[in-house]
C-alpha atoms as a PDB file:
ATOM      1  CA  UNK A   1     -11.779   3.709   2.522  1.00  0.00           C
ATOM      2  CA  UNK A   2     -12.538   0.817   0.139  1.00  0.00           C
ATOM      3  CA  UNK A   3     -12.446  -2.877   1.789  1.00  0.00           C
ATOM      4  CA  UNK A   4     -12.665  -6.239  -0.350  1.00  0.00           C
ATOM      5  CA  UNK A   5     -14.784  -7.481   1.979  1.00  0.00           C
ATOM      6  CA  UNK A   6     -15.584  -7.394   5.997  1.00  0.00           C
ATOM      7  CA  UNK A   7     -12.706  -9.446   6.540  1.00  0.00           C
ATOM      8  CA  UNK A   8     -10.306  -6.590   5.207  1.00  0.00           C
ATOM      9  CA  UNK A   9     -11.826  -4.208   7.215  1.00  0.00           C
ATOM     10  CA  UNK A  10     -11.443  -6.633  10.544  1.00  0.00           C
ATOM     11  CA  UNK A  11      -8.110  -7.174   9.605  1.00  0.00           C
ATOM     12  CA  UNK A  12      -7.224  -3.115   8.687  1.00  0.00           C
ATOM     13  CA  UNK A  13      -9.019  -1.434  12.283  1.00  0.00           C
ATOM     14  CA  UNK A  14      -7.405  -4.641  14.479  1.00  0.00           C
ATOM     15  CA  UNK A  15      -3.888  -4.245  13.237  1.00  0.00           C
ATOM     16  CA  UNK A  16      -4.172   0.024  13.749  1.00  0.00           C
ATOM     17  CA  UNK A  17      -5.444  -0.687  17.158  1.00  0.00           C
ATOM     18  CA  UNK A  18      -2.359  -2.749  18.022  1.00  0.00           C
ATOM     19  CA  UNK A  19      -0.096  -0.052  15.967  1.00  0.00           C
ATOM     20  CA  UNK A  20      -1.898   2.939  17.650  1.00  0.00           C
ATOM     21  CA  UNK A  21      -0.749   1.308  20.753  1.00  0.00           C
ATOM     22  CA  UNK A  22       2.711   1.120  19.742  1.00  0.00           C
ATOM     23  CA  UNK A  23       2.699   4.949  18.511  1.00  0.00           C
ATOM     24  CA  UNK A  24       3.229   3.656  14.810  1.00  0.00           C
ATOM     25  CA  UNK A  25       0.153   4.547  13.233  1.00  0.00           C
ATOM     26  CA  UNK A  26       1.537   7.329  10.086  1.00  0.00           C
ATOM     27  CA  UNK A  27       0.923   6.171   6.255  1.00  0.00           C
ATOM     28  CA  UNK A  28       3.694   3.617   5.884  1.00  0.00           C
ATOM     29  CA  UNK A  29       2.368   1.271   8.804  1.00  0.00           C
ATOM     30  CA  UNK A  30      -1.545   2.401   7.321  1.00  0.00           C
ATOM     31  CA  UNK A  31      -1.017   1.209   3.569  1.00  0.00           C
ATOM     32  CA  UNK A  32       0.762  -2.043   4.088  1.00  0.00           C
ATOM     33  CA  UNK A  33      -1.593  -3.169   6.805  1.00  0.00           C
ATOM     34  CA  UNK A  34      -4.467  -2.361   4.433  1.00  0.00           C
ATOM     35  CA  UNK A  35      -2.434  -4.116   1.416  1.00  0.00           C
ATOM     36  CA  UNK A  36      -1.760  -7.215   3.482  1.00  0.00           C
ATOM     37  CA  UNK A  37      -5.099  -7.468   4.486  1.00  0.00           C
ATOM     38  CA  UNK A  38      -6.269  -7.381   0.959  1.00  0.00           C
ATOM     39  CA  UNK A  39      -6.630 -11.153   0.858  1.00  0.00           C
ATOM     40  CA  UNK A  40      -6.813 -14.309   3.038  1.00  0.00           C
ATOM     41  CA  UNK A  41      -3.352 -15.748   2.831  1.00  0.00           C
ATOM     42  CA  UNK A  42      -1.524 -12.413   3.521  1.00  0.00           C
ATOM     43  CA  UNK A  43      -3.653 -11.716   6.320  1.00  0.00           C
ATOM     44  CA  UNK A  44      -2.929 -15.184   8.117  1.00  0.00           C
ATOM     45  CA  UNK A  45       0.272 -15.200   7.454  1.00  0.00           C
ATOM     46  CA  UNK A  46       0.984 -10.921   8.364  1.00  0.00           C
ATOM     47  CA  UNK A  47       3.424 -12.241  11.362  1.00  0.00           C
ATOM     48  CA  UNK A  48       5.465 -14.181   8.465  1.00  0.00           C
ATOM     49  CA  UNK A  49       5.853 -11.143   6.280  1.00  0.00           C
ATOM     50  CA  UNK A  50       6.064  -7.645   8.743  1.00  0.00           C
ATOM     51  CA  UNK A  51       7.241  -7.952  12.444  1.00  0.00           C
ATOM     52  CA  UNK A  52       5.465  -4.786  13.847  1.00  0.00           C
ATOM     53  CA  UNK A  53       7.914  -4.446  16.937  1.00  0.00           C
ATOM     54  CA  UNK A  54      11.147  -4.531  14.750  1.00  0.00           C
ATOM     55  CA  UNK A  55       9.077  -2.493  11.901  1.00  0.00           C
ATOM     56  CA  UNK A  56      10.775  -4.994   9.627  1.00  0.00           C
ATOM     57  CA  UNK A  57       9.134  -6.673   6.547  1.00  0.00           C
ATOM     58  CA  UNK A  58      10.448 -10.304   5.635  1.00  0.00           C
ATOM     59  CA  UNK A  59      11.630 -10.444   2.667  1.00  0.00           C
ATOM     60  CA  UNK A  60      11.848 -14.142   2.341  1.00  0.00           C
ATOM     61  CA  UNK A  61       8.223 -14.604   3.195  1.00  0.00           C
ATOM     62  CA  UNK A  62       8.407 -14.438  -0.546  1.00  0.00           C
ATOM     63  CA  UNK A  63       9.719 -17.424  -1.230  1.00  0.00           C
ATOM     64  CA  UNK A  64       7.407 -19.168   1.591  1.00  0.00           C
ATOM     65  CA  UNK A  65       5.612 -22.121   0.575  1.00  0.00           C
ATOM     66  CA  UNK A  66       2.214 -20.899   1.167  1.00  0.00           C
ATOM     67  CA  UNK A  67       2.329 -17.844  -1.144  1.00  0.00           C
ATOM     68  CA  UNK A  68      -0.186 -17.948  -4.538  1.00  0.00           C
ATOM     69  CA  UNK A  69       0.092 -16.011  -7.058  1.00  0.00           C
ATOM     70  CA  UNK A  70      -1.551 -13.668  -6.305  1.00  0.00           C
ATOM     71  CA  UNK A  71      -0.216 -13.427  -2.585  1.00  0.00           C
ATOM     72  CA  UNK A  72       2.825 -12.682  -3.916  1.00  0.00           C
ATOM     73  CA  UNK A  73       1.444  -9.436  -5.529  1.00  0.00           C
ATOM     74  CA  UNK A  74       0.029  -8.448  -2.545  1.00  0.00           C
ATOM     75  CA  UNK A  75       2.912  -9.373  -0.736  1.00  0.00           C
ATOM     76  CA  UNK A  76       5.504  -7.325  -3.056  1.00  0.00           C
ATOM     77  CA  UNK A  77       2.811  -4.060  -3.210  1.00  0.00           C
ATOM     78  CA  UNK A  78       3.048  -4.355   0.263  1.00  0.00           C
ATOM     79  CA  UNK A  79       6.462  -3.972   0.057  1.00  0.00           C
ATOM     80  CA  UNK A  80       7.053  -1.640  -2.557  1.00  0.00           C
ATOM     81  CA  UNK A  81       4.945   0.974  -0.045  1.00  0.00           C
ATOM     82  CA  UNK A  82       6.835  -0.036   2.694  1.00  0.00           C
ATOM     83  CA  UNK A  83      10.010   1.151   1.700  1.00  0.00           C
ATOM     84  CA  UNK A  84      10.119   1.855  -2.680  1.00  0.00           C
ATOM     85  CA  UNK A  85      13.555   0.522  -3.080  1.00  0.00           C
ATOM     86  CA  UNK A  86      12.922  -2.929  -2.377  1.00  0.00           C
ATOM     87  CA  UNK A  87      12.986  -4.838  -5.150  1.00  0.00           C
ATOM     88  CA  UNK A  88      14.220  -8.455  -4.042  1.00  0.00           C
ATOM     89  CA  UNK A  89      12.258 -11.713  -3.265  1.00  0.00           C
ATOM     90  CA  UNK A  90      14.470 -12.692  -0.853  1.00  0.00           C
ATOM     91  CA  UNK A  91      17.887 -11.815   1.583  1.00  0.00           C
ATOM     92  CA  UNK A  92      20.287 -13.586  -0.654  1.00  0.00           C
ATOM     93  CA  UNK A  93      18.690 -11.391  -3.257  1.00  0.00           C
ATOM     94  CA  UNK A  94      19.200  -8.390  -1.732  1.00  0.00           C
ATOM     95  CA  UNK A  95      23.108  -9.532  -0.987  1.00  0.00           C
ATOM     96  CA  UNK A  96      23.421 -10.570  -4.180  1.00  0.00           C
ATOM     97  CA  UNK A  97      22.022  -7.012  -5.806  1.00  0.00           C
ATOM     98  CA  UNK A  98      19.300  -9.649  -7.697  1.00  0.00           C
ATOM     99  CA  UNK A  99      16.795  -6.991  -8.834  1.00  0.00           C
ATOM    100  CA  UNK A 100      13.256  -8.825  -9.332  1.00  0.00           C
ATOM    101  CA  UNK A 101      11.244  -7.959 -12.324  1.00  0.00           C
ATOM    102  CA  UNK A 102       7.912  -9.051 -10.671  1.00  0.00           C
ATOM    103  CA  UNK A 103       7.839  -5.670  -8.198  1.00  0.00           C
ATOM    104  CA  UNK A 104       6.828  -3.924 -11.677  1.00  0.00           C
ATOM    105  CA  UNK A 105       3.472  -2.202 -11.806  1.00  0.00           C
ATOM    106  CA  UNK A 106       2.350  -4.088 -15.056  1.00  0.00           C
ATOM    107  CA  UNK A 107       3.021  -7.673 -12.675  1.00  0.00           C
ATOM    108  CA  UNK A 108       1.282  -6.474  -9.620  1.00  0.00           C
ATOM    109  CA  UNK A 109      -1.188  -4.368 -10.685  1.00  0.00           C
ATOM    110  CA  UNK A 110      -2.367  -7.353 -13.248  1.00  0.00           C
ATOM    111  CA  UNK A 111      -4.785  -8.866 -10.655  1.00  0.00           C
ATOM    112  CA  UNK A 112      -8.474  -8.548  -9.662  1.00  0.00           C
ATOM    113  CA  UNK A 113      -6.796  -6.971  -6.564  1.00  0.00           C
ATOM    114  CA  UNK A 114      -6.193  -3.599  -8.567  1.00  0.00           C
ATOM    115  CA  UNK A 115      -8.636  -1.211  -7.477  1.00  0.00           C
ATOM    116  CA  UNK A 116      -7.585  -2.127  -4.337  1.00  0.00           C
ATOM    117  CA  UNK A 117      -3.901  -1.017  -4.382  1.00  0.00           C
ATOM    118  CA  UNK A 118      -4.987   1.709  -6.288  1.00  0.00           C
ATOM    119  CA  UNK A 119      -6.451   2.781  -2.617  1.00  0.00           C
ATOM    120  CA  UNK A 120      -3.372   1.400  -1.170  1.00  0.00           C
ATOM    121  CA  UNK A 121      -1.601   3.957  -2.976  1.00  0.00           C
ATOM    122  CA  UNK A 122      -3.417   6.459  -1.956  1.00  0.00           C
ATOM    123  CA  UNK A 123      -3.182   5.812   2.190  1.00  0.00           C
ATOM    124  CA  UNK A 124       0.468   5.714   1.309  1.00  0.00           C
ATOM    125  CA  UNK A 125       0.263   9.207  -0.510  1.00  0.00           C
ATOM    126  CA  UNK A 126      -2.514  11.481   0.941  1.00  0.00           C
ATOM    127  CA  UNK A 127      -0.823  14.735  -0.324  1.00  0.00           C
ATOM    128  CA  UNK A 128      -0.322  13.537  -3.955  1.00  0.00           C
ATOM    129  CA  UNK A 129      -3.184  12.076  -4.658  1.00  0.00           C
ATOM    130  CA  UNK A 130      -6.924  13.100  -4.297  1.00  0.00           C
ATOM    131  CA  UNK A 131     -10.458  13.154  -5.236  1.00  0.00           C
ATOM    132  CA  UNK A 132     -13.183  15.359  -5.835  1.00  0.00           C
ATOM    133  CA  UNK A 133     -16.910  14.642  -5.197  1.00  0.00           C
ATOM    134  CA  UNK A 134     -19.384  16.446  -8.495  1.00  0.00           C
ATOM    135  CA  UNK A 135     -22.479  15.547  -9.575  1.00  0.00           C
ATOM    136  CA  UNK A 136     -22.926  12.457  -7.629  1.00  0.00           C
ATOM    137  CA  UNK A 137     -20.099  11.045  -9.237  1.00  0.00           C
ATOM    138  CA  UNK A 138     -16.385  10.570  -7.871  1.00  0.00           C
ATOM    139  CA  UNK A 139     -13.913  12.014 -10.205  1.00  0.00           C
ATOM    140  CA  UNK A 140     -10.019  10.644  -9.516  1.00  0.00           C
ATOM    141  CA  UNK A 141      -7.023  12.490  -9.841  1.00  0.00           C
ATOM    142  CA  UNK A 142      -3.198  13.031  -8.861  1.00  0.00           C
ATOM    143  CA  UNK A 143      -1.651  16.106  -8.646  1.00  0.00           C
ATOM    144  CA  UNK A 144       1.850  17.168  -8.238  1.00  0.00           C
ATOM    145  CA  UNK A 145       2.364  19.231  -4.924  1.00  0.00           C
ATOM    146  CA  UNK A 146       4.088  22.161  -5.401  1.00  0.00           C
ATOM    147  CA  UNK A 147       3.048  24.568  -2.178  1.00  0.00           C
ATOM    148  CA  UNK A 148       0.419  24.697   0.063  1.00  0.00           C
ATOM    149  CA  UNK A 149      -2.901  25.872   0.324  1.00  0.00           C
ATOM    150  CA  UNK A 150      -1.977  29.343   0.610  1.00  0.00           C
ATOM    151  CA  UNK A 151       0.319  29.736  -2.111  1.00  0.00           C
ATOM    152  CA  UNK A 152      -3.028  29.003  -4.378  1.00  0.00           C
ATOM    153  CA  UNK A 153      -4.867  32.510  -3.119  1.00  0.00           C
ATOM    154  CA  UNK A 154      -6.764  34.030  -5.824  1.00  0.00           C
ATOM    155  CA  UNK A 155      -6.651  30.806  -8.124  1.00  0.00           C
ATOM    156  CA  UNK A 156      -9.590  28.599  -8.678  1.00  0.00           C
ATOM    157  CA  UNK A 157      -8.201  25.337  -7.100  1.00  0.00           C
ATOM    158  CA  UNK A 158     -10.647  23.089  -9.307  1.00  0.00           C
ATOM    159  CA  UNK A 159      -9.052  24.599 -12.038  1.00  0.00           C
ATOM    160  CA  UNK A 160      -5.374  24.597 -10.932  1.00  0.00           C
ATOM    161  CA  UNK A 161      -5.829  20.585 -10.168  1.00  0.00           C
ATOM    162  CA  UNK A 162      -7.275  18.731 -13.419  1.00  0.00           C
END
């Protein structure tokens, strides 16, 4: 898994701990506690945006004075992996059917913070995306899943996935 910096990866293994305790530990509670903890103001202000008893994220931590920028990416991607059909920055918002056009990929994903919810992504969706190590060199791709392992007998699986 690839961390921002030490921080992150404090954040990330002290947040499964206290999910693993709870019995919430599948790829929902994994990608947005690796998303939140993608930078400093999401990860001090985590109890603000996701109550991990209720399993609820906030969605007027939004609006919250101490958001950035770019906080507010992180916040929304975050979000968006949460649960994919939120698309509000706040309750009234959501009441209101107010769609936001910031929980776009061309908004969020127009950070320094991109490689990072590209992993994100990936913790969310283990069995749609994947990588392949060859010649010392990592090569990305997605795939779509249509059957498992043993429907791909006899077929050269490097071959079936590019």
């Amino acid at each position: 898994m690839n961390f921002i910096d030490d921080e992150h990866k404090s954040f990330f293994e002290n947040k499964m701990e206290e999910l693993a305790k709870l019995g919430k530990k599948d790829v929902y509670y994994k990608s947005l506690v690796y998303t939140l903890g993608i930078c400093e103001t999401t990860r001090e202000h985590f109890k603000e945006i996701f109550n991990i008893n209720q399993s609820e994220v906030n969605l007027d931590a939004i609006q919250k004075g101490w958001q950035t920028g770019t906080s507010e990416k992180v916040t929304r991607m975050a979000f968006n992996l949460w649960n994919h059909s939120l698309m509000y920055d706040s309750e009234d918002d959501l009441e209101n059917e107010k769609i936001s056009s910031s929980y776009a990929p061309s908004e969020i994903f127009c950070c320094s913070f991109a490689p990072y919810f590209w992993e994100a992504i990936k913790i969310r969706y283990p069995e749609y995306t994947n990588y392949i190590k060859s010649n010392n060199e990592i090569d990305y791709y997605t795939y779509m899943r249509v059957g498992n392992k043993e429907q791909l007998d006899g077929e050269d699986e490097e071959e079936y996935f590019k």
